[in-house]
PDB file of N, CA and C in Angstrom:
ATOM      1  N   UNK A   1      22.059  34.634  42.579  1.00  0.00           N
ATOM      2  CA  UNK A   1      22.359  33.333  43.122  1.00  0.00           C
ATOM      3  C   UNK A   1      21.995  33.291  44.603  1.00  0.00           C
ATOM      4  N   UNK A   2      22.321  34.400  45.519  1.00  0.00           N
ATOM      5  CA  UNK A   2      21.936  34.319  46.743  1.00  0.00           C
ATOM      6  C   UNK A   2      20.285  33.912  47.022  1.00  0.00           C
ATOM      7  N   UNK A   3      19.607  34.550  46.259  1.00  0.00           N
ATOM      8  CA  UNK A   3      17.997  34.357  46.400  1.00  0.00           C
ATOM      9  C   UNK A   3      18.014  33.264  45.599  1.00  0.00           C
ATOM     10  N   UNK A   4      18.793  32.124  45.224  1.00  0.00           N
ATOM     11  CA  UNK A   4      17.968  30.960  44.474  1.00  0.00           C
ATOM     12  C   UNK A   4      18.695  29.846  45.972  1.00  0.00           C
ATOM     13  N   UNK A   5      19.432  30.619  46.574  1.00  0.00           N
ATOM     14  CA  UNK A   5      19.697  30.064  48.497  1.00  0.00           C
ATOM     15  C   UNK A   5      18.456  30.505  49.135  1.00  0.00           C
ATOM     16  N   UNK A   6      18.413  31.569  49.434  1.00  0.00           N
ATOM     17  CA  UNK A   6      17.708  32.158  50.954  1.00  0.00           C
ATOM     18  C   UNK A   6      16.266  31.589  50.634  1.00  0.00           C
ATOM     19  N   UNK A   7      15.502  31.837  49.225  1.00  0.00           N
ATOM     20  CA  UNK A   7      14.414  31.640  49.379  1.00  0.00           C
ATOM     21  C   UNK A   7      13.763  30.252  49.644  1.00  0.00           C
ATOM     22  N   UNK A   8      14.258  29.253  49.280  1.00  0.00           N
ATOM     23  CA  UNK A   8      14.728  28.067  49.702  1.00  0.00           C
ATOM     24  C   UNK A   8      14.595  27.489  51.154  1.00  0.00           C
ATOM     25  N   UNK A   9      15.760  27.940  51.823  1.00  0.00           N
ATOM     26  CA  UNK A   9      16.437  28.026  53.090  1.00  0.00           C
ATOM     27  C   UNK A   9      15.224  28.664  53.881  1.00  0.00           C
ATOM     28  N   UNK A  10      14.990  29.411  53.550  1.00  0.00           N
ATOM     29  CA  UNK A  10      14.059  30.350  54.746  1.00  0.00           C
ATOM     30  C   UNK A  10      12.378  29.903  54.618  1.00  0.00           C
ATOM     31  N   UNK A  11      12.241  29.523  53.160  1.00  0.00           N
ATOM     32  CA  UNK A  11      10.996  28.827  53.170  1.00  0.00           C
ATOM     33  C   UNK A  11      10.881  27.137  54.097  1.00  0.00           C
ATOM     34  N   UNK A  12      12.136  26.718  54.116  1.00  0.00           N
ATOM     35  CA  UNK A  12      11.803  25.479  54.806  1.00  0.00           C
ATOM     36  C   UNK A  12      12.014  25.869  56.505  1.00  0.00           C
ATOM     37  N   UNK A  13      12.899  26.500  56.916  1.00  0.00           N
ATOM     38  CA  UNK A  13      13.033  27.040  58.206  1.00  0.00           C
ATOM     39  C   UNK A  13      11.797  27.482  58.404  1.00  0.00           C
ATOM     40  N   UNK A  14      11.015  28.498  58.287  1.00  0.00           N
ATOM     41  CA  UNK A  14       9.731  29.479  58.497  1.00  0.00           C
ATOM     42  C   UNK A  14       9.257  27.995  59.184  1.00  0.00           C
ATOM     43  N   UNK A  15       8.789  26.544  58.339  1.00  0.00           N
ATOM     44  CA  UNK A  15       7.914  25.847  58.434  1.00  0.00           C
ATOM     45  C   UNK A  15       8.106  25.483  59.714  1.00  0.00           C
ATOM     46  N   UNK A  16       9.386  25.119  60.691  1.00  0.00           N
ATOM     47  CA  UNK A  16       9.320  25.376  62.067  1.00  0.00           C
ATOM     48  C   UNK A  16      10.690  25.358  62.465  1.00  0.00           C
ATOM     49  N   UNK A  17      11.281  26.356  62.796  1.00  0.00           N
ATOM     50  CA  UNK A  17      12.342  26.987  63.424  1.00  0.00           C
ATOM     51  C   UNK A  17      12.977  26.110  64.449  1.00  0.00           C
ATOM     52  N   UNK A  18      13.969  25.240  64.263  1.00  0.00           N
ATOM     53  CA  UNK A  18      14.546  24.541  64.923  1.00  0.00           C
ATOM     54  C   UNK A  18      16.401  24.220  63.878  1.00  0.00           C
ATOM     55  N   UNK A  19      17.113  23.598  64.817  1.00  0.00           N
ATOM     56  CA  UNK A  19      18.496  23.483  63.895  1.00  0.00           C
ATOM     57  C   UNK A  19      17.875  22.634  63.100  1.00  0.00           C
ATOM     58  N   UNK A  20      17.712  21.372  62.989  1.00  0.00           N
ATOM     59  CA  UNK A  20      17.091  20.724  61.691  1.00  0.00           C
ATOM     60  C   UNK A  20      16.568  21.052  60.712  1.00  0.00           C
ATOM     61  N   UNK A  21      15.121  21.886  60.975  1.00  0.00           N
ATOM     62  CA  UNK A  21      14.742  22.604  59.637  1.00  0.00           C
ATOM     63  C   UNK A  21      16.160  23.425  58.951  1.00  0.00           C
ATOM     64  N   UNK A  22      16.892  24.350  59.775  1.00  0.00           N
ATOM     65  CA  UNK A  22      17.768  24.643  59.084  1.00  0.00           C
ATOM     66  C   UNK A  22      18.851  24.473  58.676  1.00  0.00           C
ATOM     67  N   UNK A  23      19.095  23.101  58.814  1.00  0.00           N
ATOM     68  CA  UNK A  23      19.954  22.396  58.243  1.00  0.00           C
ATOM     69  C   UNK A  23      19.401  21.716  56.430  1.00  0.00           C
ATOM     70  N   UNK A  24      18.148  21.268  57.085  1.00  0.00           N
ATOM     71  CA  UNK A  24      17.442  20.696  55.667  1.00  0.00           C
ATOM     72  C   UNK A  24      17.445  21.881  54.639  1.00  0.00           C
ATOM     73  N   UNK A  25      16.884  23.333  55.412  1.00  0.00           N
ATOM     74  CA  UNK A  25      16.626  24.238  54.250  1.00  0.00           C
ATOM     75  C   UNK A  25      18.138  24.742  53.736  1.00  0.00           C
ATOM     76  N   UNK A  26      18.974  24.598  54.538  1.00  0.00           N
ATOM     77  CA  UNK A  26      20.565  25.465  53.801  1.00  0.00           C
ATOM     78  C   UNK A  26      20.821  24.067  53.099  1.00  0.00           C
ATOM     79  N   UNK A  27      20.477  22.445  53.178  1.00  0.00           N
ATOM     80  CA  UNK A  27      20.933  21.762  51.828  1.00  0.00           C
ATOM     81  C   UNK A  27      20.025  22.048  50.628  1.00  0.00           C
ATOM     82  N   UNK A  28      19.175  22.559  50.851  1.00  0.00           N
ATOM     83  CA  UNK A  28      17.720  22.363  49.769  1.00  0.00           C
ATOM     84  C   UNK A  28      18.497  24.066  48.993  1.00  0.00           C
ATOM     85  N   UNK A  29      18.734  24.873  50.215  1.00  0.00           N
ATOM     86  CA  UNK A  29      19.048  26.089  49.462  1.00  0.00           C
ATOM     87  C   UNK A  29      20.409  25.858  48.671  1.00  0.00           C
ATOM     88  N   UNK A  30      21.727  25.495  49.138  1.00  0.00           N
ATOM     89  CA  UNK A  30      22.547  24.846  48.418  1.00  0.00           C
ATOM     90  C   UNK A  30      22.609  24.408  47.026  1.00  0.00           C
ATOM     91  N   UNK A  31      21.666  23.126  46.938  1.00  0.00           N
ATOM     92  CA  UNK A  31      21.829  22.325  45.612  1.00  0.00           C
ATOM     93  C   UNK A  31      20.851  23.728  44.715  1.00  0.00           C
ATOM     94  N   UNK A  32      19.835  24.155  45.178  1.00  0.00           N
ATOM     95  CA  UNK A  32      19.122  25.260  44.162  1.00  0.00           C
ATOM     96  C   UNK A  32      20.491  26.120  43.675  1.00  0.00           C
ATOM     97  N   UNK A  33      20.959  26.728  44.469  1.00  0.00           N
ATOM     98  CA  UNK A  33      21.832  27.335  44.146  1.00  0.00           C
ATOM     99  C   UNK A  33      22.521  27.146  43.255  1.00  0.00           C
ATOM    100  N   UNK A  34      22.917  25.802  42.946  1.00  0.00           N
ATOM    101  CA  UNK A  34      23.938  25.212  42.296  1.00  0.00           C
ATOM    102  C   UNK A  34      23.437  25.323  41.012  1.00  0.00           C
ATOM    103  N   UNK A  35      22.405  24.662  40.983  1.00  0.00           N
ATOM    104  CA  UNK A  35      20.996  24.304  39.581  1.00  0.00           C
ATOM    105  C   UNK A  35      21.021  25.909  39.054  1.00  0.00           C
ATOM    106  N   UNK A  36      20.636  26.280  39.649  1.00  0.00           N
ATOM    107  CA  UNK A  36      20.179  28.030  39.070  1.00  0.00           C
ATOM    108  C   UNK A  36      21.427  28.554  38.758  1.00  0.00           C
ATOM    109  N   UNK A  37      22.531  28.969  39.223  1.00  0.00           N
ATOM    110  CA  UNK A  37      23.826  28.919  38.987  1.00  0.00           C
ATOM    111  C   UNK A  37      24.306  28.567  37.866  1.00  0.00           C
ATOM    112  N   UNK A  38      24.098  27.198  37.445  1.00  0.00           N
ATOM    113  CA  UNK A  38      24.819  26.522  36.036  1.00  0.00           C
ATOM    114  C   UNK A  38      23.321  27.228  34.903  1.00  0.00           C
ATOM    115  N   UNK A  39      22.290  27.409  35.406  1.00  0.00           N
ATOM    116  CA  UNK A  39      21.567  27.936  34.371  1.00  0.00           C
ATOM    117  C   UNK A  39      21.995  29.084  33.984  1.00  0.00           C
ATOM    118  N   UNK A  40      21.450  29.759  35.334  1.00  0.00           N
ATOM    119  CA  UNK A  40      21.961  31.485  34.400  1.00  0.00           C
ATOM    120  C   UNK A  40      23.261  31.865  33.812  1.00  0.00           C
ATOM    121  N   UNK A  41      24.418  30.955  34.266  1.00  0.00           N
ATOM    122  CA  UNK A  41      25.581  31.345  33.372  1.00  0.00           C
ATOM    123  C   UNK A  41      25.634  30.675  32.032  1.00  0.00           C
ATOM    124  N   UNK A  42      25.535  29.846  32.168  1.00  0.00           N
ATOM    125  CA  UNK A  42      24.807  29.052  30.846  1.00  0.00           C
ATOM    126  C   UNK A  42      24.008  29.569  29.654  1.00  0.00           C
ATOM    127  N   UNK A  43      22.585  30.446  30.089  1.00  0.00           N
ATOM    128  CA  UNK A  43      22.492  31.367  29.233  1.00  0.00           C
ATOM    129  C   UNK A  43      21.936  32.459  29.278  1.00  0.00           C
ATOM    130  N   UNK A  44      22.624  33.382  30.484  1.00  0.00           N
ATOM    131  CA  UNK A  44      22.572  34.668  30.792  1.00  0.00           C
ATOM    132  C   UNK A  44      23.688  35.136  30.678  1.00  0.00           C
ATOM    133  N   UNK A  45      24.918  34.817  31.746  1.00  0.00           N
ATOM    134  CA  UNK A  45      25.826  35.313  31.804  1.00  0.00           C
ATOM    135  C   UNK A  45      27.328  35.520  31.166  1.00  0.00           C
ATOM    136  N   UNK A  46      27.347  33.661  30.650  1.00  0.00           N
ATOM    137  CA  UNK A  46      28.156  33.914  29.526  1.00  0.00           C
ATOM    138  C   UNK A  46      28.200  34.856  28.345  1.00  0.00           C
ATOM    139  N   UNK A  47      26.793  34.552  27.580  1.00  0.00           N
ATOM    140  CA  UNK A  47      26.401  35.290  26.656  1.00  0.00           C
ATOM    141  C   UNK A  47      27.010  37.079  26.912  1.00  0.00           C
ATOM    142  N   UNK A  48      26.397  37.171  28.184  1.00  0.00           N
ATOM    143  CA  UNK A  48      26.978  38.635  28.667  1.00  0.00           C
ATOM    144  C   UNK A  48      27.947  38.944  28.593  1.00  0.00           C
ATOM    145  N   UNK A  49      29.240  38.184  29.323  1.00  0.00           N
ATOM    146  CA  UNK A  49      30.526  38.167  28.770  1.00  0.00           C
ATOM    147  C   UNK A  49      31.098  38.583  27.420  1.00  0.00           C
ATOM    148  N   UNK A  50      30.244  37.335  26.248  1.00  0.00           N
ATOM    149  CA  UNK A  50      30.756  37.438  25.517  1.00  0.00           C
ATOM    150  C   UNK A  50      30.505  38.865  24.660  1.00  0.00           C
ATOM    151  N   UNK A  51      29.408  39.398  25.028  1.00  0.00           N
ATOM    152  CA  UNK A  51      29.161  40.749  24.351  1.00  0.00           C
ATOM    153  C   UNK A  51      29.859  42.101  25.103  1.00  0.00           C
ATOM    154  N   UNK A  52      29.804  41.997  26.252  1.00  0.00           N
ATOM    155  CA  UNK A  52      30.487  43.195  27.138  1.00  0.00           C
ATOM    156  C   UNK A  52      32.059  43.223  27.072  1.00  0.00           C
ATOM    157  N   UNK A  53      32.891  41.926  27.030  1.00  0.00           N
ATOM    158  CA  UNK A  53      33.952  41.892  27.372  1.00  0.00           C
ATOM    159  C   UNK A  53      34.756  41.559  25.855  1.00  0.00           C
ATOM    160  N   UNK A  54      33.561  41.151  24.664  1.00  0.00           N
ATOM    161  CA  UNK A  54      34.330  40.735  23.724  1.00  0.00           C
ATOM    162  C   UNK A  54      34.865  39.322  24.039  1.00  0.00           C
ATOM    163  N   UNK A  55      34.795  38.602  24.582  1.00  0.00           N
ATOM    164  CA  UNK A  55      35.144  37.249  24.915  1.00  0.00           C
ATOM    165  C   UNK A  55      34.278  35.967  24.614  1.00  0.00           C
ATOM    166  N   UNK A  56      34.561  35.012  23.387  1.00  0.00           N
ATOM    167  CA  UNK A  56      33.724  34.409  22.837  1.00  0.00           C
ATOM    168  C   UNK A  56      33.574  33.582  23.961  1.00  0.00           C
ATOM    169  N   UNK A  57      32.519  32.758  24.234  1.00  0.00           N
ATOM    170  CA  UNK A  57      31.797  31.852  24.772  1.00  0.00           C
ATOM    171  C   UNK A  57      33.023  30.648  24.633  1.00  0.00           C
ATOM    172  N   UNK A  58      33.339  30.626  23.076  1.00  0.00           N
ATOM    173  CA  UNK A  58      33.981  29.440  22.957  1.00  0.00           C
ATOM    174  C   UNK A  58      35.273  29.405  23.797  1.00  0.00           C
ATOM    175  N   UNK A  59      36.043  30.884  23.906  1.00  0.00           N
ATOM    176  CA  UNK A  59      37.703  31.045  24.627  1.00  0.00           C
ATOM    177  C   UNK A  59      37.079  30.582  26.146  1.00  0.00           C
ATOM    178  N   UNK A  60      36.097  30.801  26.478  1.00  0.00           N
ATOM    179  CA  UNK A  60      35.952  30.543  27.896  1.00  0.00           C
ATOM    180  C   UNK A  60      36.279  29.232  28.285  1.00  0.00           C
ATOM    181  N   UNK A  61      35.387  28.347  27.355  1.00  0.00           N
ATOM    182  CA  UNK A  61      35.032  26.919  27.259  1.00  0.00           C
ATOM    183  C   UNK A  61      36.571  26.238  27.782  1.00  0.00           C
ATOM    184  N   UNK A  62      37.368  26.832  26.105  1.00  0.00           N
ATOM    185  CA  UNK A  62      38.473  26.650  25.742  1.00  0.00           C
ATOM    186  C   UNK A  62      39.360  27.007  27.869  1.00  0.00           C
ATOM    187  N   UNK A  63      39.416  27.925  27.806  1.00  0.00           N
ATOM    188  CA  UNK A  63      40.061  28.281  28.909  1.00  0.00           C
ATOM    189  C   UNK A  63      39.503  27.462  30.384  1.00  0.00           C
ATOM    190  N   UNK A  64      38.346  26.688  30.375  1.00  0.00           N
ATOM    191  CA  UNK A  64      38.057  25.673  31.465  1.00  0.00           C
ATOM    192  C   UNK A  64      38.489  24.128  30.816  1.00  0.00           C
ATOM    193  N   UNK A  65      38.565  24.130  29.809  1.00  0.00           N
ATOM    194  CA  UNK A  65      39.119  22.606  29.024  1.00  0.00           C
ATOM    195  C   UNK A  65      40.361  22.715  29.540  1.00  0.00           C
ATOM    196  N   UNK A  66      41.143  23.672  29.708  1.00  0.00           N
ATOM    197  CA  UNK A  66      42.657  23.616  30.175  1.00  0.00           C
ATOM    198  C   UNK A  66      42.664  22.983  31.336  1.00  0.00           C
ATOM    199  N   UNK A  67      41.906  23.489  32.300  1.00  0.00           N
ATOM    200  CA  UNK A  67      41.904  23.399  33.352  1.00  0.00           C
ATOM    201  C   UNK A  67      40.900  21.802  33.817  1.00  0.00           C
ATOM    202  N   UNK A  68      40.000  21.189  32.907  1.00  0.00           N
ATOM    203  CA  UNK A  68      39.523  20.288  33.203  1.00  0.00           C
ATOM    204  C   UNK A  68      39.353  19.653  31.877  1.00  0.00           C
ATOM    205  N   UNK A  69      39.567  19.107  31.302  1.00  0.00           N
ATOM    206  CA  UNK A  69      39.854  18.080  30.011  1.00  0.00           C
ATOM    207  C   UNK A  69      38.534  17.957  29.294  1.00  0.00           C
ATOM    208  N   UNK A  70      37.775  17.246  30.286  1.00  0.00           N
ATOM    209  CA  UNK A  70      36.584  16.931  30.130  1.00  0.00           C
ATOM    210  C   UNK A  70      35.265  18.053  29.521  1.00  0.00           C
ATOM    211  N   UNK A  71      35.728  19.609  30.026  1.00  0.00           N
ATOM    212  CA  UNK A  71      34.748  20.319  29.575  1.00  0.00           C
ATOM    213  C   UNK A  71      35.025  20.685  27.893  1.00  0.00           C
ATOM    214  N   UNK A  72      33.893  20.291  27.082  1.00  0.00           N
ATOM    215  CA  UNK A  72      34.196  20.738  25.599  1.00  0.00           C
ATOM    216  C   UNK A  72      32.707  21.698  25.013  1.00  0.00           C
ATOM    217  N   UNK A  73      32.388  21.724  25.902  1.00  0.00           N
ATOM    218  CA  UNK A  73      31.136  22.575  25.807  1.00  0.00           C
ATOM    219  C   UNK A  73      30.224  23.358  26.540  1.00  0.00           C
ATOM    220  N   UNK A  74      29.361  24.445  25.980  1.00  0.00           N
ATOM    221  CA  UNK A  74      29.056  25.492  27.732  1.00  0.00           C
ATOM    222  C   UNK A  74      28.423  24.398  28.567  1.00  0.00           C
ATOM    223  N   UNK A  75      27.458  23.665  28.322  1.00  0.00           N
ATOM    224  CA  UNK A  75      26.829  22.487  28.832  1.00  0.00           C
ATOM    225  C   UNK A  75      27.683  21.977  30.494  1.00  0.00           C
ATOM    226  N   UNK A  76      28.981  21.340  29.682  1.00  0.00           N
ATOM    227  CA  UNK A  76      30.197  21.015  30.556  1.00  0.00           C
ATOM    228  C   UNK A  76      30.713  21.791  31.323  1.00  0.00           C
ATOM    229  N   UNK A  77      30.701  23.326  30.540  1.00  0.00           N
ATOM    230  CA  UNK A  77      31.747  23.619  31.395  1.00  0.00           C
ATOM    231  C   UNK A  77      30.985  24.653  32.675  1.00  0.00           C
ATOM    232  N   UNK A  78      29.504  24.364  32.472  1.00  0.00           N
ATOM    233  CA  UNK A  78      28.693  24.955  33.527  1.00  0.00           C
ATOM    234  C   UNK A  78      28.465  23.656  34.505  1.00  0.00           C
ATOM    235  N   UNK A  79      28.533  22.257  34.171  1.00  0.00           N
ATOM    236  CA  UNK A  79      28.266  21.240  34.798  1.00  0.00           C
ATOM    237  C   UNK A  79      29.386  20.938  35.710  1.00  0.00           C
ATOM    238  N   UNK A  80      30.932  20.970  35.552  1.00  0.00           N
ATOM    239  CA  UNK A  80      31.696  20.907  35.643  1.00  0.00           C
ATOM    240  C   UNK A  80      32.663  22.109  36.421  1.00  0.00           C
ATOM    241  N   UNK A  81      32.516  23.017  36.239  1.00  0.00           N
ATOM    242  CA  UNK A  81      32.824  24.206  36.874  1.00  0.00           C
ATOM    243  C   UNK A  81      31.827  25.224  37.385  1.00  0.00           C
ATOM    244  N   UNK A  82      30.874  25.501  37.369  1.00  0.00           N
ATOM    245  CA  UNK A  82      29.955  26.540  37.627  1.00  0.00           C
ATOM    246  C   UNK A  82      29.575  25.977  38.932  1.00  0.00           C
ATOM    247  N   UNK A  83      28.659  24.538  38.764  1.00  0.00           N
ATOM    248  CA  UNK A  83      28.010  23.867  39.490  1.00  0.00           C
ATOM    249  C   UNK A  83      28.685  23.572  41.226  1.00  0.00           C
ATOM    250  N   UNK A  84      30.100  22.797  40.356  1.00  0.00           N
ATOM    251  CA  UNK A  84      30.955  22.735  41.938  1.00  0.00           C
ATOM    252  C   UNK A  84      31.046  24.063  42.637  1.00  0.00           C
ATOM    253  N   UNK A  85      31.270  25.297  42.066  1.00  0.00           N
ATOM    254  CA  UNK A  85      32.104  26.025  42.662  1.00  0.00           C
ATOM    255  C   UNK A  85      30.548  26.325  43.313  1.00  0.00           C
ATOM    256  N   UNK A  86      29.420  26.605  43.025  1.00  0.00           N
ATOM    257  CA  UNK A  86      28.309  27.120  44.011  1.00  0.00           C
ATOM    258  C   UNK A  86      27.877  26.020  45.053  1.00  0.00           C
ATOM    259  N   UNK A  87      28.171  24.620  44.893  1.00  0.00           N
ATOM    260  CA  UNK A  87      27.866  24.019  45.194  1.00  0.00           C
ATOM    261  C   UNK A  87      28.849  23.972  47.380  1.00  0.00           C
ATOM    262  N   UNK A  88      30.337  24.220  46.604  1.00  0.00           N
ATOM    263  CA  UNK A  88      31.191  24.652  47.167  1.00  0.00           C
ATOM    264  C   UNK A  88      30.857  25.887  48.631  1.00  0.00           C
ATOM    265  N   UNK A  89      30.373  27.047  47.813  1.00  0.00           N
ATOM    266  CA  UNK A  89      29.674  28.210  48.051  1.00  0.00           C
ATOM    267  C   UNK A  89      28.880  28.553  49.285  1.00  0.00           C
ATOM    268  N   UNK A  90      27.869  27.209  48.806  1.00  0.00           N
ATOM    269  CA  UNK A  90      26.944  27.357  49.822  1.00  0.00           C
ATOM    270  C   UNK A  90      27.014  26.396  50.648  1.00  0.00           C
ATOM    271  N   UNK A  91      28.154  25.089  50.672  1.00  0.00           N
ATOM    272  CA  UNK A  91      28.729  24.567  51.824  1.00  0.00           C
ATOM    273  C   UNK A  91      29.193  25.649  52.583  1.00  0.00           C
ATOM    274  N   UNK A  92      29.993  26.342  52.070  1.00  0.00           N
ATOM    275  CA  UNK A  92      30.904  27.565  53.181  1.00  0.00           C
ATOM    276  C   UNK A  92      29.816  28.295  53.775  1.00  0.00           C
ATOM    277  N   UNK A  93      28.850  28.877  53.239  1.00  0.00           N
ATOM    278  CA  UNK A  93      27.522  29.641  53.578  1.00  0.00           C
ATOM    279  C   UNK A  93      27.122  28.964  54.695  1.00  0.00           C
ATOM    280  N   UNK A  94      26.871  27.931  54.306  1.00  0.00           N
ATOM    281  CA  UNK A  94      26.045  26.951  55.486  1.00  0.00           C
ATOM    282  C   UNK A  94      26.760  26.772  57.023  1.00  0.00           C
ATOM    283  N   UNK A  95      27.909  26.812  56.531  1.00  0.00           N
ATOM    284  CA  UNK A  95      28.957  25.986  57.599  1.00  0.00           C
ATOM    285  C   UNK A  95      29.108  27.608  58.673  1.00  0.00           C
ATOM    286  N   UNK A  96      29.150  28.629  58.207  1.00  0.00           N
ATOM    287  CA  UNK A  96      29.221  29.775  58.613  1.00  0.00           C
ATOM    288  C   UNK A  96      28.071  30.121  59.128  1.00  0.00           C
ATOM    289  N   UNK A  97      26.842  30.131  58.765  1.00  0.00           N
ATOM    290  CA  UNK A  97      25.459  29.958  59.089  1.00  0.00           C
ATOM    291  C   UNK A  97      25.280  29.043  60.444  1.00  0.00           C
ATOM    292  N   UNK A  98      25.664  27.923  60.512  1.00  0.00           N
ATOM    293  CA  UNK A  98      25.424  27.015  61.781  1.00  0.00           C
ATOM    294  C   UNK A  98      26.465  27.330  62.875  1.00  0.00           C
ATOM    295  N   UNK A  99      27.814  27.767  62.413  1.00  0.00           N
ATOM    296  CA  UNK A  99      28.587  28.323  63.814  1.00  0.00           C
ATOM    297  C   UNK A  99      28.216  29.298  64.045  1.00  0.00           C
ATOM    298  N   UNK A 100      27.128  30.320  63.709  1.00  0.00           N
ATOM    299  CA  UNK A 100      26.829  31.580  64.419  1.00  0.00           C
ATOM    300  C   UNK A 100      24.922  31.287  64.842  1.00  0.00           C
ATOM    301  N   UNK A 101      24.616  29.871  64.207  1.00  0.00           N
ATOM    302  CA  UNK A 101      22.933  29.519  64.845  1.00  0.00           C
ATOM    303  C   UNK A 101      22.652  30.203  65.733  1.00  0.00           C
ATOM    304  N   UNK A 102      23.313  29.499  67.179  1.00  0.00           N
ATOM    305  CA  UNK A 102      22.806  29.685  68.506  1.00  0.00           C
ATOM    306  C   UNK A 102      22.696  31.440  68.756  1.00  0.00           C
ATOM    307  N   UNK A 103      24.031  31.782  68.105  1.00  0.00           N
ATOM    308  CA  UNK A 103      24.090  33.319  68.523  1.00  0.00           C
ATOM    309  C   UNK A 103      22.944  34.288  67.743  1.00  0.00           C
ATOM    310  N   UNK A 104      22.310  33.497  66.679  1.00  0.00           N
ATOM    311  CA  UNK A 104      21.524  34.200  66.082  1.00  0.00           C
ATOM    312  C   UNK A 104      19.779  34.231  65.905  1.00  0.00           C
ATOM    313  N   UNK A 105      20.183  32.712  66.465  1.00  0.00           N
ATOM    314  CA  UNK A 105      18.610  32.280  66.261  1.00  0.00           C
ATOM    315  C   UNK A 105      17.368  32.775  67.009  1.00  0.00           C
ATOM    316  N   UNK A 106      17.609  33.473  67.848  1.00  0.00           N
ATOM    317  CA  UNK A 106      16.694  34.441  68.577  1.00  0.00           C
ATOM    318  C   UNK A 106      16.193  35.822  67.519  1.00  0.00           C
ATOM    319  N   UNK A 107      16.850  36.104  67.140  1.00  0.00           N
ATOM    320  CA  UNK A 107      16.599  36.928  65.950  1.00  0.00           C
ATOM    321  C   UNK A 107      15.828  36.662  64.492  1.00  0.00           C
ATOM    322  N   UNK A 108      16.302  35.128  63.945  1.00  0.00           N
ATOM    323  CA  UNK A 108      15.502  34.261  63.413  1.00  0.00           C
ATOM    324  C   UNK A 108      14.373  33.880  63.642  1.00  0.00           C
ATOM    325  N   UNK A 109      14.368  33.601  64.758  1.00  0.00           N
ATOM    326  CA  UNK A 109      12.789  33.317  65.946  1.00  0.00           C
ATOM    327  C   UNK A 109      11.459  34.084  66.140  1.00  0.00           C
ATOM    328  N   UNK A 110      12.293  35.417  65.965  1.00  0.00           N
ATOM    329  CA  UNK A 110      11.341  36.842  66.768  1.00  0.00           C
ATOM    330  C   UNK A 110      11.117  37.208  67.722  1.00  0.00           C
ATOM    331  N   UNK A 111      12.038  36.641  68.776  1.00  0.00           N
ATOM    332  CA  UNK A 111      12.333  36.521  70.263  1.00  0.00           C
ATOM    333  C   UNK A 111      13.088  37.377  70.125  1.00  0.00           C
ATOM    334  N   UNK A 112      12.040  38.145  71.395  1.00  0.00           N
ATOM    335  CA  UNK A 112      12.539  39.851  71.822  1.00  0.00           C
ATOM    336  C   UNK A 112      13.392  40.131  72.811  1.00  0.00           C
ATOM    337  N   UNK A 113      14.373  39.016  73.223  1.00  0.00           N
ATOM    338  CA  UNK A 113      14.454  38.743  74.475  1.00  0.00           C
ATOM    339  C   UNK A 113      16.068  39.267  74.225  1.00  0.00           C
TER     340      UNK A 113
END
């Protein structure tokens, strides 16, 4: 999940290094995140679950329907829970990312200074 952020993020920054670009690239990296996120659990990781841990796909479902009504299927309950919580994720990422910019962006830059 981190590389369906950074590569994103750093591909739009590279294009010219200023707070803006990296603001645009940590939303662009964000929502990827989110997208790729509800995929691979969807049908990588659940699946994994359900074979490693013995835990059907369906108890999961079941166990986010508790918690949100609305989810009745992996579909949902990756749309619905997976999605926010990365979505969530890489707000905090971001927000942590821009209070340490200034202190970092020389390093970002390639400024030897």
């Amino acid at each position: 999940m981190g590389c369906s952020f950074v590569v994103p993020a750093g591909f739009i920054y590279r294009q010219n290094k200023n707070r803006k670009h990296a603001i645009v690239g940590m939303a662009v990296g964000t929502v990827c995140m989110a997208v790729v996120g509800g995929v691979i659990n969807g049908f990588v990781l659940l699946p994994v679950y359900d074979k490693l841990f013995h835990m059907p796909i369906e108890v999961i479902v079941e166990k986010g329907s508790a918690i949100i009504p609305a989810i009745d299927s992996v579909f949902k309950f990756c749309l619905f829970s997976v999605v926010p919580f990365n979505l969530i994720k890489g707000i905090v990422v971001s927000a942590v990312t821009l209070l340490l910019y200034k202190h970092i962006s020389r390093l970002l830059k390639g400024s030897q200074a």
